[in-house]
C-alpha atoms as a PDB file:
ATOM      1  CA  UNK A   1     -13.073  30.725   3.975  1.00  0.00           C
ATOM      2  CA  UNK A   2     -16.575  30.270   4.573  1.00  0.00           C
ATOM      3  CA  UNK A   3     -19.228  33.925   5.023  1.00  0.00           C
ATOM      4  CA  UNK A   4     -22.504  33.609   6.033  1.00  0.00           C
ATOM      5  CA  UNK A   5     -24.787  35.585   4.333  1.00  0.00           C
ATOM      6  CA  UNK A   6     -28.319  36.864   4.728  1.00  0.00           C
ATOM      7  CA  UNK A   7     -30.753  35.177   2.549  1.00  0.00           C
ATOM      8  CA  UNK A   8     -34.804  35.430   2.598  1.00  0.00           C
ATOM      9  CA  UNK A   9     -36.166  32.218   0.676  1.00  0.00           C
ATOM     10  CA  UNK A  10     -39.659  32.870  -1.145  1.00  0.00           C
ATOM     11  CA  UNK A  11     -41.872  30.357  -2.805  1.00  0.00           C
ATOM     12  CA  UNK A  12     -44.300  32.100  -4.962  1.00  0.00           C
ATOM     13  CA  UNK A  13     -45.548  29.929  -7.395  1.00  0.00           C
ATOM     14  CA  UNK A  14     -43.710  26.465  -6.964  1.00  0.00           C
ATOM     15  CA  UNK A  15     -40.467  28.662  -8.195  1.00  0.00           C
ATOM     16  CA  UNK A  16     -38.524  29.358  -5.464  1.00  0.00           C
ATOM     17  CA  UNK A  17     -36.183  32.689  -5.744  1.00  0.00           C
ATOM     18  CA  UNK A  18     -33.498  32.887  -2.591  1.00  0.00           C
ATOM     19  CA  UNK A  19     -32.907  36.384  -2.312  1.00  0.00           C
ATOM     20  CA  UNK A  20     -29.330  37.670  -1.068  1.00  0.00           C
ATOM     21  CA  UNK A  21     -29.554  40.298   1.319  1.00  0.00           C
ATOM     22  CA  UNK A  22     -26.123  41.449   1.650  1.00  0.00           C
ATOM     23  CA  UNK A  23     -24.033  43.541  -0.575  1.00  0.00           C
ATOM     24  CA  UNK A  24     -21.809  41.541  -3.734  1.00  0.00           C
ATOM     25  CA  UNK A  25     -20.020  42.921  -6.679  1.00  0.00           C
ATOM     26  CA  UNK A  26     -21.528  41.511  -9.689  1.00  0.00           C
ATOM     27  CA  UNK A  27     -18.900  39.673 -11.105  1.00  0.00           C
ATOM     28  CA  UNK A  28     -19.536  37.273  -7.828  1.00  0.00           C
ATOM     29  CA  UNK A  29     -23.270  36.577  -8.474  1.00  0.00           C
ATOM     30  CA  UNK A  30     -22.159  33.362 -10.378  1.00  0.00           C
ATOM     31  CA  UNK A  31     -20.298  31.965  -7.656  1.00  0.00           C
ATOM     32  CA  UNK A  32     -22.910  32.822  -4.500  1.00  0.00           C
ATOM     33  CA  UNK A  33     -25.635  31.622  -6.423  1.00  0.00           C
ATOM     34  CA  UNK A  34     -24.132  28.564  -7.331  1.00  0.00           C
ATOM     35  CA  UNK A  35     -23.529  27.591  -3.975  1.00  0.00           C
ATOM     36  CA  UNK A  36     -26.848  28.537  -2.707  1.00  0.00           C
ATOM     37  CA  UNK A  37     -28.464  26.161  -5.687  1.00  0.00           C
ATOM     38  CA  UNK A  38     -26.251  23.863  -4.882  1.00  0.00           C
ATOM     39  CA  UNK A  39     -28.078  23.602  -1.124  1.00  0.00           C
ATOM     40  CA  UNK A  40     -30.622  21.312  -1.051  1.00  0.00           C
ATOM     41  CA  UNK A  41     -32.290  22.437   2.112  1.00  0.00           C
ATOM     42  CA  UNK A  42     -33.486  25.531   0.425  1.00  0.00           C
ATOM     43  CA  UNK A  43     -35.135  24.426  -2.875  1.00  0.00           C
ATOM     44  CA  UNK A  44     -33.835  27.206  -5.083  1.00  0.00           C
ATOM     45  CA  UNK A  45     -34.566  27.625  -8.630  1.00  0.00           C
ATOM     46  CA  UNK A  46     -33.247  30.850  -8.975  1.00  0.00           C
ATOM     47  CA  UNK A  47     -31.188  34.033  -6.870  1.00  0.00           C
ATOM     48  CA  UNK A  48     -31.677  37.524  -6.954  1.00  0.00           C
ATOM     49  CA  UNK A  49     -29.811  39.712  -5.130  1.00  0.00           C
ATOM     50  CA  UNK A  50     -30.994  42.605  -3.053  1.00  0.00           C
ATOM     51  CA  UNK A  51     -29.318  46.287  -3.910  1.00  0.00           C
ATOM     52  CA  UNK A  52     -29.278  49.296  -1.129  1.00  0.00           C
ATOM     53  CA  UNK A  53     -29.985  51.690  -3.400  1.00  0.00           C
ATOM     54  CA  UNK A  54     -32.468  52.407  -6.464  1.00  0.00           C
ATOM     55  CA  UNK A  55     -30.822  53.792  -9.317  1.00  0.00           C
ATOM     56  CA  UNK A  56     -34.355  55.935  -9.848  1.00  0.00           C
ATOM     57  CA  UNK A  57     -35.952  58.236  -7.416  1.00  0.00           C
ATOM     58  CA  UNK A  58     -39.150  56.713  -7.820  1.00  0.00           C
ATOM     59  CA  UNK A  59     -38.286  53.123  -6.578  1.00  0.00           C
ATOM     60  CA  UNK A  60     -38.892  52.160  -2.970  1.00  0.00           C
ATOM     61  CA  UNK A  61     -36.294  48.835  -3.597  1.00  0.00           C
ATOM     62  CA  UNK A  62     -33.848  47.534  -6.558  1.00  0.00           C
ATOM     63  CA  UNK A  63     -32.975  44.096  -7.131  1.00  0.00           C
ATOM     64  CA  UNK A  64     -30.971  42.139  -9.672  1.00  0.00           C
ATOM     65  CA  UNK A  65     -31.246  38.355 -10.594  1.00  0.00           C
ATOM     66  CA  UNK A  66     -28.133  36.481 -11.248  1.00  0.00           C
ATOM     67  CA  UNK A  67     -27.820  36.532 -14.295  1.00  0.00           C
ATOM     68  CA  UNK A  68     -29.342  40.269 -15.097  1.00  0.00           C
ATOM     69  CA  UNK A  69     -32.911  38.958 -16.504  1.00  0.00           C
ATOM     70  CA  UNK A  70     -36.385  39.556 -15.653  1.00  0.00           C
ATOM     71  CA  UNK A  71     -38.273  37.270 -13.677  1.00  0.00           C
ATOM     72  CA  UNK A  72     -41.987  37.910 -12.911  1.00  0.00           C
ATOM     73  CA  UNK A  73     -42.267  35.687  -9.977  1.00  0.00           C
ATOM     74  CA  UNK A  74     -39.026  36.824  -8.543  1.00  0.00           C
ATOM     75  CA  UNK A  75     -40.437  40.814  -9.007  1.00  0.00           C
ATOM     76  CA  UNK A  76     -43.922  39.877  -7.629  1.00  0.00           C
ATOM     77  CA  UNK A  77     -42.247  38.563  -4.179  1.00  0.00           C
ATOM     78  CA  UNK A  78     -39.410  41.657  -4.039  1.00  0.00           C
ATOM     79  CA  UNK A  79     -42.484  43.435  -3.806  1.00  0.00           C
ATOM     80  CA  UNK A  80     -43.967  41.532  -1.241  1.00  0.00           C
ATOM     81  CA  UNK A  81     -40.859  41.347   1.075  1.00  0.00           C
ATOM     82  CA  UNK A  82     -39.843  45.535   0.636  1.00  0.00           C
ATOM     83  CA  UNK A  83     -43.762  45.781   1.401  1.00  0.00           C
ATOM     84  CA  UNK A  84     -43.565  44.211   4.748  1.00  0.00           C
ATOM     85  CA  UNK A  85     -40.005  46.007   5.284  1.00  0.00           C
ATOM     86  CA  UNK A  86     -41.801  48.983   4.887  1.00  0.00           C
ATOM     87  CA  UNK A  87     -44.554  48.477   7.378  1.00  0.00           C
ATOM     88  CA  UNK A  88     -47.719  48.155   5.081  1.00  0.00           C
ATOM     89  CA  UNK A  89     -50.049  46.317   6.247  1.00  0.00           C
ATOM     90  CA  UNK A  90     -52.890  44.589   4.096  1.00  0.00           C
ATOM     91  CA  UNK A  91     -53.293  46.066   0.788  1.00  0.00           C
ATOM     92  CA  UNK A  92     -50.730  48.352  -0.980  1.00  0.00           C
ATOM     93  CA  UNK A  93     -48.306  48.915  -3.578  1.00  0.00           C
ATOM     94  CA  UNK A  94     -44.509  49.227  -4.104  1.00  0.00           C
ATOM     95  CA  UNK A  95     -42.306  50.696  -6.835  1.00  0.00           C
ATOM     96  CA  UNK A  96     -39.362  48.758  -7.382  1.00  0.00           C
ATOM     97  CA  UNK A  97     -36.828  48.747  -9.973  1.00  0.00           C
ATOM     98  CA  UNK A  98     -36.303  44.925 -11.026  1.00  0.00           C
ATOM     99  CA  UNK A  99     -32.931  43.795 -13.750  1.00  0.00           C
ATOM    100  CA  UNK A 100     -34.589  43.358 -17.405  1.00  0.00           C
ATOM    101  CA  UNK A 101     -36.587  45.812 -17.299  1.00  0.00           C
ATOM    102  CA  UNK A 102     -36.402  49.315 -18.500  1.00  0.00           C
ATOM    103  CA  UNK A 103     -39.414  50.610 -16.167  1.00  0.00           C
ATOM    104  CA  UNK A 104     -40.360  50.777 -12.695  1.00  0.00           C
ATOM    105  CA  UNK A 105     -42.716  47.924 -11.705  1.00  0.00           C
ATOM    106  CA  UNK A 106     -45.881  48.949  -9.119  1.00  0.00           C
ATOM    107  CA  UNK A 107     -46.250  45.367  -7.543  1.00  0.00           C
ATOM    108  CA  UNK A 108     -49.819  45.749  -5.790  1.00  0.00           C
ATOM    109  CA  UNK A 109     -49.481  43.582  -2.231  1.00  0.00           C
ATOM    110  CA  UNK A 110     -51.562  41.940   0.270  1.00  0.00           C
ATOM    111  CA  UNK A 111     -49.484  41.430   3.349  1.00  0.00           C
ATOM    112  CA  UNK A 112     -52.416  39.661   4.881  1.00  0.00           C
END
């Protein structure tokens, strides 16, 4: 059975990160990741999936990579794309709570 799912596809550095909108336990990142790598049309070098919720108060977003690491280039475009969810415009800065990492991150953005 085929699902489509809602992806956002970001190229920040030559490393491109599809991010998974929709909700999956984590015991199926393996197997939706591997199928979006597997898709040529959209580049991928990595997947990171999208949480509703922050586990801390002080996050605006949370977001987990496949395979539970850290990934700086994959953090600094969350950032970007919970930014323009969020309606700033130009200049800013967004808390979000990334996998691999024990703190909250403040990504500074430039929608513009």
């Amino acid at each position: 059975m085929k699902k489509k799912i809602k992806i956002i596809v970001a190229d920040p550095a030559g490393n491109i990160t599809i991010f998974v909108k929709d909700h999956f336990d984590r015991k199926q990142y393996p197997a939706v990741a591997g199928q979006l790598l597997a898709m040529d049309s959209l580049r991928g070098e990595q997947v990171a999936f999208i949480l509703d919720t922050p586990s801390c108060g002080r996050a605006e977003a949370k977001m987990e990579m496949c395979g539970l690491e850290f990934c700086g280039n994959g953090s600094r475009s969350f950032g970007l794309i919970k930014a323009r969810e969020m309606g700033i415009r130009g200049k800013g800065s967004v808390n979000v709570d990334v996998s691999g990492c024990d703190e909250i991150l403040t990504v500074e953005v430039d929608t513009d």
